[in-house]
ModelCIF file with pLDDT and N, C-alpha, C, O atoms, coordinates in Angstrom:
data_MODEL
#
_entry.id   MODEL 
#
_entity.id                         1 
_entity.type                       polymer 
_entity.pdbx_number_of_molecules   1 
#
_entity_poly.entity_id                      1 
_entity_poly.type                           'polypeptide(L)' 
_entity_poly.nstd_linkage                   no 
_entity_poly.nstd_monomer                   no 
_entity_poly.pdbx_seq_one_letter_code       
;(UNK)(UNK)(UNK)(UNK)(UNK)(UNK)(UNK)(UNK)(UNK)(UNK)(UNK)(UNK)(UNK)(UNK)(UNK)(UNK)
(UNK)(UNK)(UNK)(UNK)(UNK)(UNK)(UNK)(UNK)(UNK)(UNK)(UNK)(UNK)(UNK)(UNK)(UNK)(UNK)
(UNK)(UNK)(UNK)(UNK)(UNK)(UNK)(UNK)(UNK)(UNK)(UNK)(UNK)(UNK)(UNK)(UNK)
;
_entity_poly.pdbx_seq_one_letter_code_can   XXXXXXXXXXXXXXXXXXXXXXXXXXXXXXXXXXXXXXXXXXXXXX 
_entity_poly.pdbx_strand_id                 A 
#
loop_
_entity_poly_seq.entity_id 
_entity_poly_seq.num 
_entity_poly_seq.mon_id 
_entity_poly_seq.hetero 
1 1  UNK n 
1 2  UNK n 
1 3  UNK n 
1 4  UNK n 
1 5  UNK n 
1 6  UNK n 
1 7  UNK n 
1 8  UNK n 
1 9  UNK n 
1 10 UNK n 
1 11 UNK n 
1 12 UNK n 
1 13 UNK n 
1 14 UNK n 
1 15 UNK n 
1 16 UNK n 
1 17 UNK n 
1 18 UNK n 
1 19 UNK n 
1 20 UNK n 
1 21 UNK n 
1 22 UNK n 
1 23 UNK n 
1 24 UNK n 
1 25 UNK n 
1 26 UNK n 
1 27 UNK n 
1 28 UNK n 
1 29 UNK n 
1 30 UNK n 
1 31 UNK n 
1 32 UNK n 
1 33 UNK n 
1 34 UNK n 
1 35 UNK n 
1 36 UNK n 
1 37 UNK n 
1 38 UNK n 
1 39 UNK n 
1 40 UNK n 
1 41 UNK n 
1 42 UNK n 
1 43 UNK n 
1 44 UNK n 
1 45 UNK n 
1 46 UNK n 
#
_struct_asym.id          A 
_struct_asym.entity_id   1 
#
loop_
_ma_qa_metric.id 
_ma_qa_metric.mode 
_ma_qa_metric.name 
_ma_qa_metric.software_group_id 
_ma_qa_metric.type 
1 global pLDDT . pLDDT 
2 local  pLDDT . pLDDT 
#
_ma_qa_metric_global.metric_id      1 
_ma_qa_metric_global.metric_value   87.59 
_ma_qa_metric_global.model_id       1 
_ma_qa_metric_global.ordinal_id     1 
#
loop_
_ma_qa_metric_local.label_asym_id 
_ma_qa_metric_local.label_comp_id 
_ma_qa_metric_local.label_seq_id 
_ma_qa_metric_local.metric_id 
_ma_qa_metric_local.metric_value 
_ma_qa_metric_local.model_id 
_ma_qa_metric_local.ordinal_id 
A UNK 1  2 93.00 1 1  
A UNK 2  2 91.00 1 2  
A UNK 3  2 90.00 1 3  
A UNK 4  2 91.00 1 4  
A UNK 5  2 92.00 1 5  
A UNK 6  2 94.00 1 6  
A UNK 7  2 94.00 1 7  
A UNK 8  2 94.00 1 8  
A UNK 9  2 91.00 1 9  
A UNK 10 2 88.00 1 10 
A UNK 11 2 79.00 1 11 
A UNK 12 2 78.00 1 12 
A UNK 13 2 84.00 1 13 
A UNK 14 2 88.00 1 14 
A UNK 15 2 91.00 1 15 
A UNK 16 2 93.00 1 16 
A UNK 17 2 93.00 1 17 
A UNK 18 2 92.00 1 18 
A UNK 19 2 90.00 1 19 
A UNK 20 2 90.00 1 20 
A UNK 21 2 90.00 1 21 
A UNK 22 2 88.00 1 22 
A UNK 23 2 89.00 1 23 
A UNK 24 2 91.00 1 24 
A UNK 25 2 91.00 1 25 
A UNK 26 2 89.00 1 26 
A UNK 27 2 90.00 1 27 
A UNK 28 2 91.00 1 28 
A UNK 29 2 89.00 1 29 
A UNK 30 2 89.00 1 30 
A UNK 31 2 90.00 1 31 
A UNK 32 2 89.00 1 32 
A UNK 33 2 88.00 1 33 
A UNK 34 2 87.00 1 34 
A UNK 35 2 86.00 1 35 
A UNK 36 2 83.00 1 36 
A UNK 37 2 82.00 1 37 
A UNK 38 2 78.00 1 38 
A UNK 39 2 75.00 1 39 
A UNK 40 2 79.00 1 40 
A UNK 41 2 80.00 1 41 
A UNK 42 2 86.00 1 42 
A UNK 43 2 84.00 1 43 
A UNK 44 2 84.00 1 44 
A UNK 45 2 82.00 1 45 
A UNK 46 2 83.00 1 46 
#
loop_
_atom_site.group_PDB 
_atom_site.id 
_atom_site.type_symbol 
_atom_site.label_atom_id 
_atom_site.label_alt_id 
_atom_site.label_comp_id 
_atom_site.label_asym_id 
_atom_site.label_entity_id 
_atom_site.label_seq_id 
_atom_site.pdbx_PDB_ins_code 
_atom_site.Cartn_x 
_atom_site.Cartn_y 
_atom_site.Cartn_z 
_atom_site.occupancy 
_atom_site.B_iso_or_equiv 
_atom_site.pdbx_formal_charge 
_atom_site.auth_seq_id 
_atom_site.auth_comp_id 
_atom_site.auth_asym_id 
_atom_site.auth_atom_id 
_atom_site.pdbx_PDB_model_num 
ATOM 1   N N  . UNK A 1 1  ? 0.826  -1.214  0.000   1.00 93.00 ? 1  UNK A N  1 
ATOM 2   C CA . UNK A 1 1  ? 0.000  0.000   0.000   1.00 93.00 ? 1  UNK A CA 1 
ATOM 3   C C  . UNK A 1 1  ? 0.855  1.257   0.000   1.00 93.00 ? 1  UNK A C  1 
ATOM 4   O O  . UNK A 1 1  ? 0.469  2.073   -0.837  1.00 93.00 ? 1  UNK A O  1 
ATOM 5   N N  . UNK A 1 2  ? 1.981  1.659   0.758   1.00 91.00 ? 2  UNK A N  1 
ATOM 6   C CA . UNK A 1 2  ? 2.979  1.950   0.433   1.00 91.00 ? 2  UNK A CA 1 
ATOM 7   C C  . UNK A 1 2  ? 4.475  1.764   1.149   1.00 91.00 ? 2  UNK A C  1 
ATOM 8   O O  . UNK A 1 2  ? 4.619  0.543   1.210   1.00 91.00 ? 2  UNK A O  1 
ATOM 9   N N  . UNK A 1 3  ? 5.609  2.377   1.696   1.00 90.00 ? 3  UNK A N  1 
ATOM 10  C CA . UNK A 1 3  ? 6.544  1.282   1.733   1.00 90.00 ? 3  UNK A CA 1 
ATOM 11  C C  . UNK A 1 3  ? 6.760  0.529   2.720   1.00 90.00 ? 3  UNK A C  1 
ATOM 12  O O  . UNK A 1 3  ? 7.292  -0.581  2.695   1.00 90.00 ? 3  UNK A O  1 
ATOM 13  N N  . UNK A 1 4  ? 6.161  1.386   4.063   1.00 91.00 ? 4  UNK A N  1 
ATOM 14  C CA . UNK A 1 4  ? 5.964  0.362   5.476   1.00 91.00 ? 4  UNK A CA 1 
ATOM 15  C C  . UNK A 1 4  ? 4.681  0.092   5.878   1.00 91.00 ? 4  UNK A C  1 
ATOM 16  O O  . UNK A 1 4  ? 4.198  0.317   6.988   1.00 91.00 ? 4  UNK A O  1 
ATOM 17  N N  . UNK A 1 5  ? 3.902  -0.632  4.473   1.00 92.00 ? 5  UNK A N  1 
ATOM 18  C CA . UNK A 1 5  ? 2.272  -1.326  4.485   1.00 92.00 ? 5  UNK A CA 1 
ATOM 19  C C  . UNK A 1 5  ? 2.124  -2.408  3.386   1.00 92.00 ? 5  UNK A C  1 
ATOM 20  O O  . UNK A 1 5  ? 1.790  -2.271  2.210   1.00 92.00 ? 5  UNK A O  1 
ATOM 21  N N  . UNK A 1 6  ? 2.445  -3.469  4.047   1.00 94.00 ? 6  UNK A N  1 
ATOM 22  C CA . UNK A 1 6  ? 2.651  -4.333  3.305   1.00 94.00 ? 6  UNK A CA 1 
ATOM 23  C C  . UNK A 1 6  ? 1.533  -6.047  3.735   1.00 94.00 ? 6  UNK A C  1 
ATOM 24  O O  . UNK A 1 6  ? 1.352  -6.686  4.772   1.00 94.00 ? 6  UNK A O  1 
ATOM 25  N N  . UNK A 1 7  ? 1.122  -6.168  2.530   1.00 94.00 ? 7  UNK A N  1 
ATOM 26  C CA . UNK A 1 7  ? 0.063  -7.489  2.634   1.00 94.00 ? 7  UNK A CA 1 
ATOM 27  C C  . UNK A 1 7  ? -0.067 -8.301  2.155   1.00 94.00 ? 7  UNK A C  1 
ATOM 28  O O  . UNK A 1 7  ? -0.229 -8.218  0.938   1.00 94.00 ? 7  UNK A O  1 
ATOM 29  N N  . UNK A 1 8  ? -0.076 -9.350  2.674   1.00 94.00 ? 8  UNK A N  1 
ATOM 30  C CA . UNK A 1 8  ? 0.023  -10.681 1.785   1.00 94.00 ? 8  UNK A CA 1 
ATOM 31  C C  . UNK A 1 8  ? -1.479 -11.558 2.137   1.00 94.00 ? 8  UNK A C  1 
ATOM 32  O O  . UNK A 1 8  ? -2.019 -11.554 3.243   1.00 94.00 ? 8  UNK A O  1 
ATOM 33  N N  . UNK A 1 9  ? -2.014 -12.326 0.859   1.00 91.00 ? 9  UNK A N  1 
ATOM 34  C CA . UNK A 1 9  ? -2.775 -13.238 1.370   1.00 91.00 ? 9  UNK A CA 1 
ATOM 35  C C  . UNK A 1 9  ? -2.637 -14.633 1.323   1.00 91.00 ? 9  UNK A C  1 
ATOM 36  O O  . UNK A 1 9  ? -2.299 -15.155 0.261   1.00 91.00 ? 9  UNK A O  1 
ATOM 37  N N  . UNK A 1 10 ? -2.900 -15.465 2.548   1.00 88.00 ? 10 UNK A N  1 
ATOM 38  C CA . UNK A 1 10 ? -2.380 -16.627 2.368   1.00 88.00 ? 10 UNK A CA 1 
ATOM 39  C C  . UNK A 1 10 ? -3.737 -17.264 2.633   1.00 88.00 ? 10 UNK A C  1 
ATOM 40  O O  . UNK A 1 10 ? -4.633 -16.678 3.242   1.00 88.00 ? 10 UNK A O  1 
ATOM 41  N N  . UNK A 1 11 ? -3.875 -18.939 1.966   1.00 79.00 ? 11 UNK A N  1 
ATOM 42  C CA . UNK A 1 11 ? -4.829 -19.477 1.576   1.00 79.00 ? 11 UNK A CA 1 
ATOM 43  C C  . UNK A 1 11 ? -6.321 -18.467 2.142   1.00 79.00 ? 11 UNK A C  1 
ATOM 44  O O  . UNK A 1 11 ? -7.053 -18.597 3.123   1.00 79.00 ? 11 UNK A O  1 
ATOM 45  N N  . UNK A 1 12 ? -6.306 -17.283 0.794   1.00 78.00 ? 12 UNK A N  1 
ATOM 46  C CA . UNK A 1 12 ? -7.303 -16.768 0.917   1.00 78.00 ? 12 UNK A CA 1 
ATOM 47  C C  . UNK A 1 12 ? -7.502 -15.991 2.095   1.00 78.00 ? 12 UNK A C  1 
ATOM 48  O O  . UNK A 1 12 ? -8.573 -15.384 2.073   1.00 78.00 ? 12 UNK A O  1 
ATOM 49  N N  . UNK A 1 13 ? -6.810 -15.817 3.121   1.00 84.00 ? 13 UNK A N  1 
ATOM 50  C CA . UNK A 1 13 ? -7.283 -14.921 4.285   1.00 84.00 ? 13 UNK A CA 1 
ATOM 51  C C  . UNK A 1 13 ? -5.937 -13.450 4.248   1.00 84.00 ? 13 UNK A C  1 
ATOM 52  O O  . UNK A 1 13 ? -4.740 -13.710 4.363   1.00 84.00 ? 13 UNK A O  1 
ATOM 53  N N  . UNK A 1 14 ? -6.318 -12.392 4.119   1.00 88.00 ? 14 UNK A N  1 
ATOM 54  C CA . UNK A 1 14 ? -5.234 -11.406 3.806   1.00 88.00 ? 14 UNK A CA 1 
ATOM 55  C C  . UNK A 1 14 ? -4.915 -10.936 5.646   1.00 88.00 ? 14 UNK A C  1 
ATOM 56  O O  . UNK A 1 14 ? -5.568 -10.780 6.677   1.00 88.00 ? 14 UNK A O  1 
ATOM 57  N N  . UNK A 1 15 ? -3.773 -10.878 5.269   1.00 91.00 ? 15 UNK A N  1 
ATOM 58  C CA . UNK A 1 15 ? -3.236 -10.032 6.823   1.00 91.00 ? 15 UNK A CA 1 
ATOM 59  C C  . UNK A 1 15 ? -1.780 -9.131  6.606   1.00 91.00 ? 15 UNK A C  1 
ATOM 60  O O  . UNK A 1 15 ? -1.145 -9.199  5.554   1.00 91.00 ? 15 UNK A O  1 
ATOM 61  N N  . UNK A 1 16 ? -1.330 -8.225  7.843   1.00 93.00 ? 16 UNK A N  1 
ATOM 62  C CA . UNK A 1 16 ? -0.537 -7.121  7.909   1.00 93.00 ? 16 UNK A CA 1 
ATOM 63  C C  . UNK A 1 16 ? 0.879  -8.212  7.512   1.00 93.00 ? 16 UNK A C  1 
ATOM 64  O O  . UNK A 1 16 ? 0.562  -9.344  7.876   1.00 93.00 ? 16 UNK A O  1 
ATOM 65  N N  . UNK A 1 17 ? 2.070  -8.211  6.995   1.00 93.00 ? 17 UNK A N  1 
ATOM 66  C CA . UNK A 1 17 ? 3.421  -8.626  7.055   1.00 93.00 ? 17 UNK A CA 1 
ATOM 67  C C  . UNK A 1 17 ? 4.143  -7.569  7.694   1.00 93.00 ? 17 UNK A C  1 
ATOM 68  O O  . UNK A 1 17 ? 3.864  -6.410  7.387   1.00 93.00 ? 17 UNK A O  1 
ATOM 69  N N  . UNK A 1 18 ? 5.243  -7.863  8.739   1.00 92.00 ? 18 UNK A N  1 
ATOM 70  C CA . UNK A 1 18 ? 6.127  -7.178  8.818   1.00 92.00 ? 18 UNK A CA 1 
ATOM 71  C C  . UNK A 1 18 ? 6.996  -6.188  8.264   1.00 92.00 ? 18 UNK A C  1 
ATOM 72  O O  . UNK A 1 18 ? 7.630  -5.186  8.596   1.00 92.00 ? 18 UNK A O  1 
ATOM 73  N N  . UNK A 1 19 ? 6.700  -7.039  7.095   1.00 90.00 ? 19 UNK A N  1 
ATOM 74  C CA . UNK A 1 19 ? 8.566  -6.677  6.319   1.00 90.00 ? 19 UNK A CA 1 
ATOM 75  C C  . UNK A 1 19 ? 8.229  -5.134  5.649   1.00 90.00 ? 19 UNK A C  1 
ATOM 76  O O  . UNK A 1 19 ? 7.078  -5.024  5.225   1.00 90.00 ? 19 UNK A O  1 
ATOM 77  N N  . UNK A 1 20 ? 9.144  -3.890  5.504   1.00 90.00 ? 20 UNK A N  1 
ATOM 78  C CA . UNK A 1 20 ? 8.646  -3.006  5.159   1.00 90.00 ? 20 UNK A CA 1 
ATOM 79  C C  . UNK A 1 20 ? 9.674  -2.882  4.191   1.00 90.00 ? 20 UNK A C  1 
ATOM 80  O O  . UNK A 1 20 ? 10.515 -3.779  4.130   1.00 90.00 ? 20 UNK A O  1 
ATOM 81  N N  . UNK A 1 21 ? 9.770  -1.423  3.041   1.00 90.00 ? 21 UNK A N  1 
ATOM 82  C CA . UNK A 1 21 ? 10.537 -0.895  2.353   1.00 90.00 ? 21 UNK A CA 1 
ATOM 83  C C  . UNK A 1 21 ? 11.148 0.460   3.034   1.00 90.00 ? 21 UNK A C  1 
ATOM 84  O O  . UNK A 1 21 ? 10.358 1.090   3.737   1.00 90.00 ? 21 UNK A O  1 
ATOM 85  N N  . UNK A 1 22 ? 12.567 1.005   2.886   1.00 88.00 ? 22 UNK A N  1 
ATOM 86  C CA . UNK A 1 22 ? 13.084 1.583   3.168   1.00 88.00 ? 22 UNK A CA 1 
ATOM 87  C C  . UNK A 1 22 ? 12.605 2.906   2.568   1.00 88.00 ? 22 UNK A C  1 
ATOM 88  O O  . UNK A 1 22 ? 13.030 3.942   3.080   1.00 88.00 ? 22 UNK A O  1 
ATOM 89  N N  . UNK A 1 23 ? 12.282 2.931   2.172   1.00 89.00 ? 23 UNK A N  1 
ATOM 90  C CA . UNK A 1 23 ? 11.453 4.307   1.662   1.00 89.00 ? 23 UNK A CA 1 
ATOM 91  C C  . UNK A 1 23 ? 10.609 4.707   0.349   1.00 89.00 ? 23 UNK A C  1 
ATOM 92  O O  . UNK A 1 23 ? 11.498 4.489   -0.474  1.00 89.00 ? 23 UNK A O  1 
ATOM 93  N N  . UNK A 1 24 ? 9.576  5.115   -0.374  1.00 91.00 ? 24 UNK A N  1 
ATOM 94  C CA . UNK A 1 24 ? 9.187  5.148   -1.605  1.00 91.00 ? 24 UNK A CA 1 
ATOM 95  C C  . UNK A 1 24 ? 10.198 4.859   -2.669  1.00 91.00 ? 24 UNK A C  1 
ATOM 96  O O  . UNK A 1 24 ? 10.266 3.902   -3.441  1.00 91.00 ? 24 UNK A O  1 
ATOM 97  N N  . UNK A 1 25 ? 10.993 5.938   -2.529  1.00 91.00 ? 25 UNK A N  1 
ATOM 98  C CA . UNK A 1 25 ? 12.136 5.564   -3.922  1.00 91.00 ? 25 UNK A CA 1 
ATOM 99  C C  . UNK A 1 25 ? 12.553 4.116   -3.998  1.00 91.00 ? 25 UNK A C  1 
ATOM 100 O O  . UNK A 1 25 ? 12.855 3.628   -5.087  1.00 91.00 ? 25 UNK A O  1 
ATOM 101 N N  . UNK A 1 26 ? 12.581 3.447   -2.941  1.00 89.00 ? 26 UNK A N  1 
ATOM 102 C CA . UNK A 1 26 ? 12.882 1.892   -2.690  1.00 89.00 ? 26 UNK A CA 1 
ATOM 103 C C  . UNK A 1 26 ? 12.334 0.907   -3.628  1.00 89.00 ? 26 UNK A C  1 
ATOM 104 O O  . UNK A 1 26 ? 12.836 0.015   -4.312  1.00 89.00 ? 26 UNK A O  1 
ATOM 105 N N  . UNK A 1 27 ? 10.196 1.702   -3.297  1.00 90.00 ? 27 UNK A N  1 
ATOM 106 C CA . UNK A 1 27 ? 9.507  0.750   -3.963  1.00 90.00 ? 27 UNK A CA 1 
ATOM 107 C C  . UNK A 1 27 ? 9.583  1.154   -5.562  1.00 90.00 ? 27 UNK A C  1 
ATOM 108 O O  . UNK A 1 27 ? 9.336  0.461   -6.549  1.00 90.00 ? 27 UNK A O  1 
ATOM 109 N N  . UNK A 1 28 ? 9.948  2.318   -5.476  1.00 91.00 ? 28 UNK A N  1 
ATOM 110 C CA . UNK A 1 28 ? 9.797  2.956   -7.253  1.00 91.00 ? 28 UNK A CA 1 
ATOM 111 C C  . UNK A 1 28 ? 10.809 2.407   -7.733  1.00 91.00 ? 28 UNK A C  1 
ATOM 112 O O  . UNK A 1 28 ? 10.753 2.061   -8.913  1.00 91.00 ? 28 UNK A O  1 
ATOM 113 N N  . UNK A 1 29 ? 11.737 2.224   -7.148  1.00 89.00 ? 29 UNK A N  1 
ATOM 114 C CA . UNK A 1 29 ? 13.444 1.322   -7.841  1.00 89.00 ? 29 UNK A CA 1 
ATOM 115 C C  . UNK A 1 29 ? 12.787 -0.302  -8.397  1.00 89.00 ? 29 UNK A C  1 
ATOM 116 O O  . UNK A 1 29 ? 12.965 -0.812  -9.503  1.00 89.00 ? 29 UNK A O  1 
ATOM 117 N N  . UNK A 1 30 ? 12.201 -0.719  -7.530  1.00 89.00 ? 30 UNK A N  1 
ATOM 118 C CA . UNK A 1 30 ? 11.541 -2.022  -6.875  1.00 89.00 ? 30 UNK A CA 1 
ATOM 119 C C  . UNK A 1 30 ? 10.583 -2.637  -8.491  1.00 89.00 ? 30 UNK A C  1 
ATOM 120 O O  . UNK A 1 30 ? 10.743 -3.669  -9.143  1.00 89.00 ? 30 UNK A O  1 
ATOM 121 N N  . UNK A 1 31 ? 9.671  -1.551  -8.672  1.00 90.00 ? 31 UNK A N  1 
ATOM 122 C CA . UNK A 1 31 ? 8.555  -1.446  -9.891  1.00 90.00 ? 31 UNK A CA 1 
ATOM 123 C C  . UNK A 1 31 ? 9.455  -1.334  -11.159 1.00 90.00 ? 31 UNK A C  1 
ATOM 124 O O  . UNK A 1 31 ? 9.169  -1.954  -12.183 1.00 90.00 ? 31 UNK A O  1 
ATOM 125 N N  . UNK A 1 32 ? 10.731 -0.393  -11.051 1.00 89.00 ? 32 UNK A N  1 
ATOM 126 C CA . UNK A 1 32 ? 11.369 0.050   -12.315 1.00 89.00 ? 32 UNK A CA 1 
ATOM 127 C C  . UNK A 1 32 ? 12.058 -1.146  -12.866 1.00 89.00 ? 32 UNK A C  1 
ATOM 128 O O  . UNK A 1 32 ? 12.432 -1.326  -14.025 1.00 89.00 ? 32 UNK A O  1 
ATOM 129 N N  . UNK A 1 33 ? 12.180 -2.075  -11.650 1.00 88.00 ? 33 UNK A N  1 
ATOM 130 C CA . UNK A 1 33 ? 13.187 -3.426  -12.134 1.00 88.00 ? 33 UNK A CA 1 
ATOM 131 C C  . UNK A 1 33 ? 11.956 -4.213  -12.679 1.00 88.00 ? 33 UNK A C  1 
ATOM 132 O O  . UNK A 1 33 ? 11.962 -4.950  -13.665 1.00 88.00 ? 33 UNK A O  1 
ATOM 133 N N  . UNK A 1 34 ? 10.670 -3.866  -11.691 1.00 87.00 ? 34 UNK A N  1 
ATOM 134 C CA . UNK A 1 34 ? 9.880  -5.140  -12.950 1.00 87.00 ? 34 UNK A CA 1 
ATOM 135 C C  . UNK A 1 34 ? 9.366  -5.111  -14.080 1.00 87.00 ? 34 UNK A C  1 
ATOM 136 O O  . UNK A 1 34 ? 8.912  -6.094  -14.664 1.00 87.00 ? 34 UNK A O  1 
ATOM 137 N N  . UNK A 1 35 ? 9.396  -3.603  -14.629 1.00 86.00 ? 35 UNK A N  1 
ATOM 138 C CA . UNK A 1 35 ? 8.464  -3.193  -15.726 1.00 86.00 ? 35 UNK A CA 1 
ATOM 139 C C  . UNK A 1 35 ? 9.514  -2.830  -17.310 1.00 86.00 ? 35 UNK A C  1 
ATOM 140 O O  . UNK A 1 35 ? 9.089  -2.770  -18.464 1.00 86.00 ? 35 UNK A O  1 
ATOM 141 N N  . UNK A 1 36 ? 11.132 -2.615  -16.765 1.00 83.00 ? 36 UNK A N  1 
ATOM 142 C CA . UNK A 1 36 ? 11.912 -1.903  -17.809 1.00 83.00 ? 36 UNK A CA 1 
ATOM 143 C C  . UNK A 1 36 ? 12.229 -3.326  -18.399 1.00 83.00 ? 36 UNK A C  1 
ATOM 144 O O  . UNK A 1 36 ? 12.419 -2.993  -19.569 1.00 83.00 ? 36 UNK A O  1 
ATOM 145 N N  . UNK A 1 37 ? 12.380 -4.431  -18.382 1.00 82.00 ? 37 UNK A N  1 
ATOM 146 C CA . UNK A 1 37 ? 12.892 -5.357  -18.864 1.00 82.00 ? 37 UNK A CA 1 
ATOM 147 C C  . UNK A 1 37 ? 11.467 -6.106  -19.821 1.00 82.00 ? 37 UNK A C  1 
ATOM 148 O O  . UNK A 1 37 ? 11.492 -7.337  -19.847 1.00 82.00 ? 37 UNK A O  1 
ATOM 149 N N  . UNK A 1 38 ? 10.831 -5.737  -20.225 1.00 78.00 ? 38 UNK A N  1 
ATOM 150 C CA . UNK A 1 38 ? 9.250  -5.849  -20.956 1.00 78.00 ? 38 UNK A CA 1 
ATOM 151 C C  . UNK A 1 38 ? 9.223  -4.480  -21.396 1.00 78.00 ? 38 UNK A C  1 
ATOM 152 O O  . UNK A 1 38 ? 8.120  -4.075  -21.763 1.00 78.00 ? 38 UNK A O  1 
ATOM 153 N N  . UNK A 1 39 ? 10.134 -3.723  -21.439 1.00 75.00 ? 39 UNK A N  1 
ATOM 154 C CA . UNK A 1 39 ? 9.578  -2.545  -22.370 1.00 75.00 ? 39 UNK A CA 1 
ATOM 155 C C  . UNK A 1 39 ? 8.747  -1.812  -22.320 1.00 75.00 ? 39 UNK A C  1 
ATOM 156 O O  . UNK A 1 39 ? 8.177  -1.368  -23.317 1.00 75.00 ? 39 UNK A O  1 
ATOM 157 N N  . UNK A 1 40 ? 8.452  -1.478  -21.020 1.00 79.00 ? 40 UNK A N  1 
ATOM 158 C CA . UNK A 1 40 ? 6.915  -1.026  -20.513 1.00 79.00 ? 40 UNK A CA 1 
ATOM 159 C C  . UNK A 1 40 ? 7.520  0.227   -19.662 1.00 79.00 ? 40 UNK A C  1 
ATOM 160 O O  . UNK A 1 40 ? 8.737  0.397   -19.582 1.00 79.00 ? 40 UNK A O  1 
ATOM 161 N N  . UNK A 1 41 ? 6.792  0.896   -19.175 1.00 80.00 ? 41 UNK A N  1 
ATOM 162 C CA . UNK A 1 41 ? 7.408  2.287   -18.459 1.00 80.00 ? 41 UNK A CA 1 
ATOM 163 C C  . UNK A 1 41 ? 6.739  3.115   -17.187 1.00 80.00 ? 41 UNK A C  1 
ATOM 164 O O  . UNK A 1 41 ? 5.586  3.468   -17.436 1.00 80.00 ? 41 UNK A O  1 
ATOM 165 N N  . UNK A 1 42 ? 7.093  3.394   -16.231 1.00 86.00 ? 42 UNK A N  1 
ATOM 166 C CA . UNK A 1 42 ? 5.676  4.292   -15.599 1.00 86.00 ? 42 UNK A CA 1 
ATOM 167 C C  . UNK A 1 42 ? 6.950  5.182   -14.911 1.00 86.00 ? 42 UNK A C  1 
ATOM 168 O O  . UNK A 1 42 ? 8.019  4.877   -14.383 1.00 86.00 ? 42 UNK A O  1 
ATOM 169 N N  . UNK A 1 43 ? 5.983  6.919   -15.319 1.00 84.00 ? 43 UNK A N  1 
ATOM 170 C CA . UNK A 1 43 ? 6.512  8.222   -14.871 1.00 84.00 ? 43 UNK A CA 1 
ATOM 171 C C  . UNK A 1 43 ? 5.418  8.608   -14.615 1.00 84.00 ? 43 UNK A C  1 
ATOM 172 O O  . UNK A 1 43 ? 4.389  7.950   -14.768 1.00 84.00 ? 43 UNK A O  1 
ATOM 173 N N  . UNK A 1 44 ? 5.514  9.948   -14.106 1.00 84.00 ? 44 UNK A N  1 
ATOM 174 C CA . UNK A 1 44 ? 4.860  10.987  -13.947 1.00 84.00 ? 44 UNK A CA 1 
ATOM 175 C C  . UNK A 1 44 ? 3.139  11.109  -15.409 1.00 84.00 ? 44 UNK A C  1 
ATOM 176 O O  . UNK A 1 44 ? 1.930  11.223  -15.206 1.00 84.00 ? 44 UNK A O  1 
ATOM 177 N N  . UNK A 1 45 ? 3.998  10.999  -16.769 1.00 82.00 ? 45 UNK A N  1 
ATOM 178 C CA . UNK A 1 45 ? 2.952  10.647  -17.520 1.00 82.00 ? 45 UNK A CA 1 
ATOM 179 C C  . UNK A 1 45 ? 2.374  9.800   -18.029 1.00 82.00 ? 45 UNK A C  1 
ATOM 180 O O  . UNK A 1 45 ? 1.747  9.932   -19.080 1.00 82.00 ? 45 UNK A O  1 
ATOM 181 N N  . UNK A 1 46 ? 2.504  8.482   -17.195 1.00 83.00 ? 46 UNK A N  1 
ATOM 182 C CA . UNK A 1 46 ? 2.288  6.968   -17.646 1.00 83.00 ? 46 UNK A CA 1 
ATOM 183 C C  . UNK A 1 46 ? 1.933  6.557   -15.836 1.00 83.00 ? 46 UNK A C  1 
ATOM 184 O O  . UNK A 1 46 ? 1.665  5.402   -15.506 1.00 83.00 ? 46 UNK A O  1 
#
């Protein structure tokens, strides 16, 4: 949800996880590794 809100669901029941990200830019680094290697993009206008 964002970098210290994090959720997982396991067999169907969702709850809080611990584990957090060190800060937004963390998760935006995080997204940039999954989306640039497919040629795909997200900024400000995407």
């Amino acid at each position: 949800n964002r970098y210290d809100e994090l959720y997982v669901e396991r067999d169907g029941v969702l709850s809080r996880h611990p584990a957090v990200f060190s800060s937004d830019r963390s998760v935006l680094g995080v997204i940039e590794r999954i989306v640039s290697p497919l040629g795909r993009r997200i900024d400000e206008s995407s």
